[in-house]
PDB file of N, CA and C in Angstrom:
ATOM      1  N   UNK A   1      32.582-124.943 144.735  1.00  0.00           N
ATOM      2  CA  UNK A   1      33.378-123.894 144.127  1.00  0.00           C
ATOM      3  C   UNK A   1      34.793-124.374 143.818  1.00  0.00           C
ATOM      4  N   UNK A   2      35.143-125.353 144.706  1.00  0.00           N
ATOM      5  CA  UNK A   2      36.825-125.898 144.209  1.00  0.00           C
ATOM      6  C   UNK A   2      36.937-126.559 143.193  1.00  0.00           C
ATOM      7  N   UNK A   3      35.690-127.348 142.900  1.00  0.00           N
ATOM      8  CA  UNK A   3      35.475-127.804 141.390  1.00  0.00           C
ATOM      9  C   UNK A   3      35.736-126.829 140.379  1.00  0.00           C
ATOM     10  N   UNK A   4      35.103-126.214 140.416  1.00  0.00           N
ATOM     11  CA  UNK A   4      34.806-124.808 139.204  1.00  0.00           C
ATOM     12  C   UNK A   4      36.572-124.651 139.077  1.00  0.00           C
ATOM     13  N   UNK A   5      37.123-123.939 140.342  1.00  0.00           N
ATOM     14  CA  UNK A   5      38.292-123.474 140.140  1.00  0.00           C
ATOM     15  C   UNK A   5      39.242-124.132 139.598  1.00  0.00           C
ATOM     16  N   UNK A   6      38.684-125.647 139.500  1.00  0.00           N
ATOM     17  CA  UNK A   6      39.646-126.451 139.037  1.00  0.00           C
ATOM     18  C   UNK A   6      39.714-126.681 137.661  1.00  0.00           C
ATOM     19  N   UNK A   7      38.697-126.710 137.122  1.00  0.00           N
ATOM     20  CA  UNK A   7      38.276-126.994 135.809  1.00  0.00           C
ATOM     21  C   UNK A   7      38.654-125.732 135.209  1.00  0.00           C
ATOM     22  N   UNK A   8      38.477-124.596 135.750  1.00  0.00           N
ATOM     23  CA  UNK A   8      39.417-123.336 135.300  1.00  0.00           C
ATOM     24  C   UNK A   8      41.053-123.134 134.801  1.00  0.00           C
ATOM     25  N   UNK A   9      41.134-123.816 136.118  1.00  0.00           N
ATOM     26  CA  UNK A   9      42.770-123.804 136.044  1.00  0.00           C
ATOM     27  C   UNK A   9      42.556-124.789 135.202  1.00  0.00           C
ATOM     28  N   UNK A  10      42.435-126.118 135.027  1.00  0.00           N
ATOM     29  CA  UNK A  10      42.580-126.565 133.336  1.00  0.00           C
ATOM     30  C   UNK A  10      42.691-126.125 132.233  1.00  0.00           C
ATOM     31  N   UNK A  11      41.389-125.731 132.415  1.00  0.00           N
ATOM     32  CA  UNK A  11      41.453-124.626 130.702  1.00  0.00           C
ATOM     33  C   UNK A  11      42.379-123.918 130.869  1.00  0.00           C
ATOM     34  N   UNK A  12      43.252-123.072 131.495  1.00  0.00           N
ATOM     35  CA  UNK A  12      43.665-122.093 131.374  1.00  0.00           C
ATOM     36  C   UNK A  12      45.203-122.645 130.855  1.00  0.00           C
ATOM     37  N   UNK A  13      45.133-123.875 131.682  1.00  0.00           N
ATOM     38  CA  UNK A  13      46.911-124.651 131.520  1.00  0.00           C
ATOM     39  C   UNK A  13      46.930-124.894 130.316  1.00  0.00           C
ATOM     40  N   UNK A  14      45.563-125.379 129.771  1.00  0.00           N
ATOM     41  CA  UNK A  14      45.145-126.616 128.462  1.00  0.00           C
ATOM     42  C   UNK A  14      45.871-125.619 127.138  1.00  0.00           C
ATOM     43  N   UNK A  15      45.371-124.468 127.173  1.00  0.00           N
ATOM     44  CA  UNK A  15      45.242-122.942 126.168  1.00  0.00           C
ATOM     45  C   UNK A  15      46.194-122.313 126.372  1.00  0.00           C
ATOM     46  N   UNK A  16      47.500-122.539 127.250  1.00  0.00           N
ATOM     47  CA  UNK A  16      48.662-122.142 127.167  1.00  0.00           C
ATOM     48  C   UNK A  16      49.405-122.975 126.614  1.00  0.00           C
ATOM     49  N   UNK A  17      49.083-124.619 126.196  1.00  0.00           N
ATOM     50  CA  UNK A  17      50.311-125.429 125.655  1.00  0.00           C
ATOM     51  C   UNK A  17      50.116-125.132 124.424  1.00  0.00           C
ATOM     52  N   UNK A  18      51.541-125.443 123.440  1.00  0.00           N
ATOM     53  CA  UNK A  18      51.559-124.969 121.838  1.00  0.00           C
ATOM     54  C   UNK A  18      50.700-126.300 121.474  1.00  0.00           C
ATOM     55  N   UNK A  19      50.423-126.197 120.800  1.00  0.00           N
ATOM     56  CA  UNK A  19      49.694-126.990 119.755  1.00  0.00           C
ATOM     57  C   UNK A  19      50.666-128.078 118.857  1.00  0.00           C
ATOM     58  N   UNK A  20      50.988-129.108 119.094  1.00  0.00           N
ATOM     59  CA  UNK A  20      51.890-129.606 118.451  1.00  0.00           C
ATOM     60  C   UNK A  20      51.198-131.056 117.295  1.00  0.00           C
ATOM     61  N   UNK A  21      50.954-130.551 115.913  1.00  0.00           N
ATOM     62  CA  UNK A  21      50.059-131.612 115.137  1.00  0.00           C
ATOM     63  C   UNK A  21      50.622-133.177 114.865  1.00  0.00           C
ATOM     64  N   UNK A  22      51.600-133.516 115.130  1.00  0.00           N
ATOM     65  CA  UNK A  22      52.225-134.819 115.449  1.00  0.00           C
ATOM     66  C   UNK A  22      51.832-135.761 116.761  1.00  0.00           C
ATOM     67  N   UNK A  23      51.503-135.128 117.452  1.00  0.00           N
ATOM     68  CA  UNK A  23      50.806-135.814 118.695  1.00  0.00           C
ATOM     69  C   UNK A  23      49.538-135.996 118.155  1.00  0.00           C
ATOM     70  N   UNK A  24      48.632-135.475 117.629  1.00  0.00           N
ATOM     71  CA  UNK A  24      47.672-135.876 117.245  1.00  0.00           C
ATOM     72  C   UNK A  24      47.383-136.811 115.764  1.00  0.00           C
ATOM     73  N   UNK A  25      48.418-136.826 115.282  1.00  0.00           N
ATOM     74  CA  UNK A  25      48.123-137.973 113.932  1.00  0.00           C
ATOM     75  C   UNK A  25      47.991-139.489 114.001  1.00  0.00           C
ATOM     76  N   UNK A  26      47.499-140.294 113.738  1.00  0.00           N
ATOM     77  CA  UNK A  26      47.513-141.463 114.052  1.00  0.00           C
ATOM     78  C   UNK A  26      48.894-142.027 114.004  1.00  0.00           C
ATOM     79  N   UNK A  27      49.416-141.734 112.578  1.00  0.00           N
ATOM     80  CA  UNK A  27      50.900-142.149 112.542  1.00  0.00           C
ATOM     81  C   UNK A  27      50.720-143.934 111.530  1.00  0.00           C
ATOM     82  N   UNK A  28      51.677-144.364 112.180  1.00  0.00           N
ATOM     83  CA  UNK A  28      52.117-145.342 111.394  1.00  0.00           C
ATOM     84  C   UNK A  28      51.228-146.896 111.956  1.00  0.00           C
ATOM     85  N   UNK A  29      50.604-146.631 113.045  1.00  0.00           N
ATOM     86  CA  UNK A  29      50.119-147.413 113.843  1.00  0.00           C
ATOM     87  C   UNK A  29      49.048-147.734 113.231  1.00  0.00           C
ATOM     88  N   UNK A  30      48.327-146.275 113.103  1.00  0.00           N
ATOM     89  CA  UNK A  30      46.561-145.954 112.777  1.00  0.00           C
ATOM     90  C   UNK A  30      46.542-146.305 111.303  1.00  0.00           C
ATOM     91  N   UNK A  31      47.733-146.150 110.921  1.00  0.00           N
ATOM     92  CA  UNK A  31      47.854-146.650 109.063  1.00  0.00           C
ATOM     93  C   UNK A  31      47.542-148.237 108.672  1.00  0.00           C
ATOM     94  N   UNK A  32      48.467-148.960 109.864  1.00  0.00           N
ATOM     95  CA  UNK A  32      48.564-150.296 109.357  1.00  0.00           C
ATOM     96  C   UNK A  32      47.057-150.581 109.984  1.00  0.00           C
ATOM     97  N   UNK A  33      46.751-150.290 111.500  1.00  0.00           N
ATOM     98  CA  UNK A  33      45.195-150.854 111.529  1.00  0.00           C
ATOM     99  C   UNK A  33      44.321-150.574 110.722  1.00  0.00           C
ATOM    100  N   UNK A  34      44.312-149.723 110.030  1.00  0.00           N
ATOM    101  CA  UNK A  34      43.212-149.345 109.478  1.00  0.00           C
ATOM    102  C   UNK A  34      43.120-149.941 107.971  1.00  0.00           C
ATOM    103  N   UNK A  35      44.548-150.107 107.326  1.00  0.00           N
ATOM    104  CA  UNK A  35      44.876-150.976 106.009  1.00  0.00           C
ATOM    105  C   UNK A  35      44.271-152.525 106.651  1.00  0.00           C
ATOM    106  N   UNK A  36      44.967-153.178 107.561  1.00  0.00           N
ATOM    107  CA  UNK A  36      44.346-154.632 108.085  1.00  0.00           C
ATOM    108  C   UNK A  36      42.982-154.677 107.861  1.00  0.00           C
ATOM    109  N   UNK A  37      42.007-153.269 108.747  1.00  0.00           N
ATOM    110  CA  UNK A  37      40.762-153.787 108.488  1.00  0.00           C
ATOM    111  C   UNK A  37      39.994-153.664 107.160  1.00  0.00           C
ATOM    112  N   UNK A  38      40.606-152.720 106.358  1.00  0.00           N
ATOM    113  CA  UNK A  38      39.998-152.557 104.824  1.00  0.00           C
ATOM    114  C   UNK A  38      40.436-154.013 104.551  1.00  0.00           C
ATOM    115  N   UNK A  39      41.279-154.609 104.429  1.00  0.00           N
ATOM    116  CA  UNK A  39      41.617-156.026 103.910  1.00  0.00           C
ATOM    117  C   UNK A  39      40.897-156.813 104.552  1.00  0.00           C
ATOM    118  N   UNK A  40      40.835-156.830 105.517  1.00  0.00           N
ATOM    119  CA  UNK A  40      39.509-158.255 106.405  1.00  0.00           C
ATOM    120  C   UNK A  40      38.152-158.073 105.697  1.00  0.00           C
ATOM    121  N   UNK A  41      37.852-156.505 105.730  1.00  0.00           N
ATOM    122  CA  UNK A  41      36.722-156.295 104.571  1.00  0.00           C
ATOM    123  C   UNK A  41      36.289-156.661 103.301  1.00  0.00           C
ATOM    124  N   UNK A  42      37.835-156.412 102.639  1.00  0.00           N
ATOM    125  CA  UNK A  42      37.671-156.960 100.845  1.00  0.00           C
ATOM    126  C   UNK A  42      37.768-158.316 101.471  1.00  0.00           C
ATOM    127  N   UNK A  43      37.969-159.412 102.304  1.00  0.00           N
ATOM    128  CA  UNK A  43      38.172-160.313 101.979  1.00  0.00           C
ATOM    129  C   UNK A  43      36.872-161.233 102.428  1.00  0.00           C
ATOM    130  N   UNK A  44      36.124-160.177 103.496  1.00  0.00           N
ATOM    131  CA  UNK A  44      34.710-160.585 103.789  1.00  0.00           C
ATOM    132  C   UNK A  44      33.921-160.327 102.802  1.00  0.00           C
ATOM    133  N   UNK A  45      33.701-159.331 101.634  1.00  0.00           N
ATOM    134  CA  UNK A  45      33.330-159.037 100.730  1.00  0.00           C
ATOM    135  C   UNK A  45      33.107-160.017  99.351  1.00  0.00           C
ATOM    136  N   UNK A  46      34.152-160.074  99.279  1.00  0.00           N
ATOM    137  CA  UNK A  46      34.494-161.245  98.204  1.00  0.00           C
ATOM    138  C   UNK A  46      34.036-162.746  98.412  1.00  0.00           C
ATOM    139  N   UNK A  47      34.184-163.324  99.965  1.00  0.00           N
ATOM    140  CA  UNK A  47      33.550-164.463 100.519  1.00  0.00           C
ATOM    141  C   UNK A  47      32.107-164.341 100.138  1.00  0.00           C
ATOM    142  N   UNK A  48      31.488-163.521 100.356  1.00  0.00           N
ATOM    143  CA  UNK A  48      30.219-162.949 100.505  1.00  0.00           C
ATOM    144  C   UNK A  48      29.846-163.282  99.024  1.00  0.00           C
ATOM    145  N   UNK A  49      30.214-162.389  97.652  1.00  0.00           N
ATOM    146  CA  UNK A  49      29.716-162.403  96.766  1.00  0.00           C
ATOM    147  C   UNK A  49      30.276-163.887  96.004  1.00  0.00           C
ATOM    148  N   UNK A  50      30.853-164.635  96.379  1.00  0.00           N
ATOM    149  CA  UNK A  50      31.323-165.972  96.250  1.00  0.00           C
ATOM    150  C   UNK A  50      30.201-167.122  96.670  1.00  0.00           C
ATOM    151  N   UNK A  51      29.793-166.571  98.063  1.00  0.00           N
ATOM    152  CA  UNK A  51      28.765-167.779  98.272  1.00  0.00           C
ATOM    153  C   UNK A  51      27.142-167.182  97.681  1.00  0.00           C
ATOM    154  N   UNK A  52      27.352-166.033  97.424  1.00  0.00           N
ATOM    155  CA  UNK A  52      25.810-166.054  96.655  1.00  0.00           C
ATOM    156  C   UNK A  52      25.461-166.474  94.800  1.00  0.00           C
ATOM    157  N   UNK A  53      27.168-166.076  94.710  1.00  0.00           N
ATOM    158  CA  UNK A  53      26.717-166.631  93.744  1.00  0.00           C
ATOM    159  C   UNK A  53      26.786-168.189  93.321  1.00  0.00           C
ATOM    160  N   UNK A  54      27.053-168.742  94.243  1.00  0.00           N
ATOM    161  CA  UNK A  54      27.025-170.403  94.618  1.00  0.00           C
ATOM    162  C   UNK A  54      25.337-170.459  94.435  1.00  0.00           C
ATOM    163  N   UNK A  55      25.000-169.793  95.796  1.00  0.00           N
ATOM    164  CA  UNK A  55      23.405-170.301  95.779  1.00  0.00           C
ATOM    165  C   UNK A  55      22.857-169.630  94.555  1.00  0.00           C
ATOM    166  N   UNK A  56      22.900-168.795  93.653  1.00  0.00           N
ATOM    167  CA  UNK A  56      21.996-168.587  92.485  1.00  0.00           C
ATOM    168  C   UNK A  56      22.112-169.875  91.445  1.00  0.00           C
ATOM    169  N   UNK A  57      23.616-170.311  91.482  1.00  0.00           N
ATOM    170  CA  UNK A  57      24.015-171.391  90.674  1.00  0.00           C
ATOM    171  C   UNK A  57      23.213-172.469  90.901  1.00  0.00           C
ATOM    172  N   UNK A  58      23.421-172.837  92.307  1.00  0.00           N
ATOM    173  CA  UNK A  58      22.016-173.911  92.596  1.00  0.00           C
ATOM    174  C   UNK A  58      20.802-173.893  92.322  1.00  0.00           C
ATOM    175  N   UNK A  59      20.578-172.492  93.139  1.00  0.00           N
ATOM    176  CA  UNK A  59      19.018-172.418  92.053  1.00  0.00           C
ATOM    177  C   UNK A  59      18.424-172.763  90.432  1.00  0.00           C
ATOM    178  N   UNK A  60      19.982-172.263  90.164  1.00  0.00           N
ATOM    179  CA  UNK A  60      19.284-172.416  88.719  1.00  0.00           C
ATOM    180  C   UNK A  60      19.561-173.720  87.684  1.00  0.00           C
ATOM    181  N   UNK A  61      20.379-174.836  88.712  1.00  0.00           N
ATOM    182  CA  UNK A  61      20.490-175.830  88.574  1.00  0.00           C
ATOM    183  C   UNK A  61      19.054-176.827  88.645  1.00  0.00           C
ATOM    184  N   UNK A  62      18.719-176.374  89.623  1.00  0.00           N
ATOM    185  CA  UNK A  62      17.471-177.020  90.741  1.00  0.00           C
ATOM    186  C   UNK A  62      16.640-176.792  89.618  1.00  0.00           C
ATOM    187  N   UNK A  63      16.533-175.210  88.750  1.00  0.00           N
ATOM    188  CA  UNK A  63      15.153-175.672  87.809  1.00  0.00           C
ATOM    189  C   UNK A  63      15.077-176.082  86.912  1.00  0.00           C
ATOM    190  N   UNK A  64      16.361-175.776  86.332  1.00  0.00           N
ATOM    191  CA  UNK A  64      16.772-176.677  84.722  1.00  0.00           C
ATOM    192  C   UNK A  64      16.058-178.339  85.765  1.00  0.00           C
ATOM    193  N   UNK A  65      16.804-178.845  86.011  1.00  0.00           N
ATOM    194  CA  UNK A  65      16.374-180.200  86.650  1.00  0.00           C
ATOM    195  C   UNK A  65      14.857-180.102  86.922  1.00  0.00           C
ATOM    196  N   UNK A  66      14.264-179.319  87.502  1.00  0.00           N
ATOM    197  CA  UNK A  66      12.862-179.647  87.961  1.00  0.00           C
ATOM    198  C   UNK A  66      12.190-179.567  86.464  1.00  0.00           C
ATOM    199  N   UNK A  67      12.764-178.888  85.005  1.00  0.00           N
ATOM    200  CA  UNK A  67      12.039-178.487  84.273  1.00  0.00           C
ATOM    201  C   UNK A  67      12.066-179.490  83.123  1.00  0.00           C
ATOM    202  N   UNK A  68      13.461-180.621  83.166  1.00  0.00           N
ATOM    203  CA  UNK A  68      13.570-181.750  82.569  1.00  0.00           C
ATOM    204  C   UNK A  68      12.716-182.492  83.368  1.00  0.00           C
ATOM    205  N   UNK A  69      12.378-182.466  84.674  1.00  0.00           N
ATOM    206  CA  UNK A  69      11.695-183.807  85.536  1.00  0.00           C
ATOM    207  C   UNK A  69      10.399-183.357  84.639  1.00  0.00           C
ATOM    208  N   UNK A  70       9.632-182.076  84.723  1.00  0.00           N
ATOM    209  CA  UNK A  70       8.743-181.950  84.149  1.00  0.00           C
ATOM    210  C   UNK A  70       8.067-182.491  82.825  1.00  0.00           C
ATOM    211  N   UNK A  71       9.489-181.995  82.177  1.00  0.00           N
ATOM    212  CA  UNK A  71       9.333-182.730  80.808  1.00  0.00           C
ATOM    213  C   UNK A  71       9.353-183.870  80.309  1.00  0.00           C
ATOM    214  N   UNK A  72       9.792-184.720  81.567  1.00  0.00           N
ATOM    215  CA  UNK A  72       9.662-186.484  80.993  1.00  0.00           C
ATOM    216  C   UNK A  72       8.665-186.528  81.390  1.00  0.00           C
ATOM    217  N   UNK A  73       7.670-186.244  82.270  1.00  0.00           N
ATOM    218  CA  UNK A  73       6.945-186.797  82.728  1.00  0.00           C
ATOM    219  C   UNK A  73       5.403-185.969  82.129  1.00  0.00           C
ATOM    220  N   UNK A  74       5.659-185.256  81.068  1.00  0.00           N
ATOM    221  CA  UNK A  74       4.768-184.863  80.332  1.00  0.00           C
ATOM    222  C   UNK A  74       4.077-183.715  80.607  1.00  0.00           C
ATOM    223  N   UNK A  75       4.490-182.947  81.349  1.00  0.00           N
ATOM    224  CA  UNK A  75       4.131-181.628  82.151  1.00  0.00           C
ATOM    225  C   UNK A  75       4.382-180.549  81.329  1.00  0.00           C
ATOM    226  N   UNK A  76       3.542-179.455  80.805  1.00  0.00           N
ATOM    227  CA  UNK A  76       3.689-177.853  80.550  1.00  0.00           C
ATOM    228  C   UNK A  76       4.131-177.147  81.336  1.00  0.00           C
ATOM    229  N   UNK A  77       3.569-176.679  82.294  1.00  0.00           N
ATOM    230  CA  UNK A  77       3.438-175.486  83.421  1.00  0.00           C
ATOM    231  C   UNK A  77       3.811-175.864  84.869  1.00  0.00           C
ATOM    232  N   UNK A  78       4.011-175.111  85.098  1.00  0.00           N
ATOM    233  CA  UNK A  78       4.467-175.299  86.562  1.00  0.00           C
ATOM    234  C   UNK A  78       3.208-175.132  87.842  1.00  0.00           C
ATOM    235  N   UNK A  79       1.870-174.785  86.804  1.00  0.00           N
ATOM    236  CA  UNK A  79       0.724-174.573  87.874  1.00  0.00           C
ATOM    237  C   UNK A  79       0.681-176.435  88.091  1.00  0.00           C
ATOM    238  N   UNK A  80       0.759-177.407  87.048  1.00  0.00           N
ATOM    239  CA  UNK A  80       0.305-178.476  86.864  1.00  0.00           C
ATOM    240  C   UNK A  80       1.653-179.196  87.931  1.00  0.00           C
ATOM    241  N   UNK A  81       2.385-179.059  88.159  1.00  0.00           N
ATOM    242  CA  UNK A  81       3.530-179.563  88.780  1.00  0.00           C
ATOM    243  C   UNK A  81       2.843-179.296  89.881  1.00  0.00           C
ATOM    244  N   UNK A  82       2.865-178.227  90.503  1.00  0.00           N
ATOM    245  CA  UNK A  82       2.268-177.262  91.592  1.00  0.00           C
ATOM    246  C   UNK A  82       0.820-178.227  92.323  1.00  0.00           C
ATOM    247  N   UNK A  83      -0.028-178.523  91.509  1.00  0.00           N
ATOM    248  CA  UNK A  83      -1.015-179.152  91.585  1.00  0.00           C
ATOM    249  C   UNK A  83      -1.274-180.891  92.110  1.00  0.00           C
ATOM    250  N   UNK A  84       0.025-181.117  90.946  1.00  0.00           N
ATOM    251  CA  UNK A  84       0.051-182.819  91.247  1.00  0.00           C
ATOM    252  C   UNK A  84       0.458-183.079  92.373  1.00  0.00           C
ATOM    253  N   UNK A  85       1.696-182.384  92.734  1.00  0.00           N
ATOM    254  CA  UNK A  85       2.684-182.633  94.554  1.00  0.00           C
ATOM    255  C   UNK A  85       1.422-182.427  95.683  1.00  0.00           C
ATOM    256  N   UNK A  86       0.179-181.527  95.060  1.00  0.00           N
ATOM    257  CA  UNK A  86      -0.488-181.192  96.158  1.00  0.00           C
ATOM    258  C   UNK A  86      -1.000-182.674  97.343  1.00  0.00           C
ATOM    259  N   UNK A  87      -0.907-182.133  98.502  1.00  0.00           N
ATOM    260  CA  UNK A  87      -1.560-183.686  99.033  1.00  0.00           C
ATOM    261  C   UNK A  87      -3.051-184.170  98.886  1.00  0.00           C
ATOM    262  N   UNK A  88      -3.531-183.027  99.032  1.00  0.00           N
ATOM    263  CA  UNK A  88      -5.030-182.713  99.211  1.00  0.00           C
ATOM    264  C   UNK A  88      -5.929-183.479  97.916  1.00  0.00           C
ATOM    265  N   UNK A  89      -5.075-183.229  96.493  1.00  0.00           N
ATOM    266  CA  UNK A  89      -5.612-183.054  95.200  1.00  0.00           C
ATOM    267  C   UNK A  89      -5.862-185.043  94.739  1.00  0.00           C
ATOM    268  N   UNK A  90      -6.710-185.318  94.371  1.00  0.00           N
ATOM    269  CA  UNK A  90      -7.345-186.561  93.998  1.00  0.00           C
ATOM    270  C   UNK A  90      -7.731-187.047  93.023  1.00  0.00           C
ATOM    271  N   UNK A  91      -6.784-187.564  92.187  1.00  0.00           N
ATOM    272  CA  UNK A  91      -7.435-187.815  90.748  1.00  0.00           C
ATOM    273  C   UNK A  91      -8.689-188.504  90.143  1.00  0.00           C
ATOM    274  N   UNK A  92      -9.498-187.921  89.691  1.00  0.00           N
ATOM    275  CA  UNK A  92     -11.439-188.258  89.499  1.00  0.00           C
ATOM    276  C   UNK A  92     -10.899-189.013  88.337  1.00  0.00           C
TER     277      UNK A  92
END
């Protein structure tokens, strides 16, 4: 029961103080952290779409190249490329 009474008398102290909305604003503090982390963001963001488009670049380096290797070496399709690398496959 001294619990109860206590948690009473809380509320009761809590609901008599004025309400003052400056104690509760973040302020100037909550401004700059929160600007820092939007910026760590754009700047993780931007890293991000930087290295993918690296690797598409490669990719599409890799097939121009695989598609000239093809072509010197007298190749159409890529099933026939596909085929020759095979290990298994044995020319009759």
């Amino acid at each position: 029961m001294h619990l109860a009474s206590s948690v009473t008398a809380l509320i009761a102290l809590a609901a008599e103080e004025e309400f003052d909305p400056n104690d509760v604003t973040p302020g100037v503090e909550g401004f700059v952290i929160t600007f820092i982390v939007m910026a760590v963001v754009l700047l993780l963001v931007l890293d991000m779409v930087r290295r993918i488009r690296r690797v598409n670049y490669r990719a599409e380096a890799q097939e121009r190249l695989d598609a000239e290797e093809r072509a010197a070496r007298g190749e159409t399709g890529s099933d026939d490329a596909a085929a020759s690398d095979a290990p298994n496959s044995k020319p009759e």
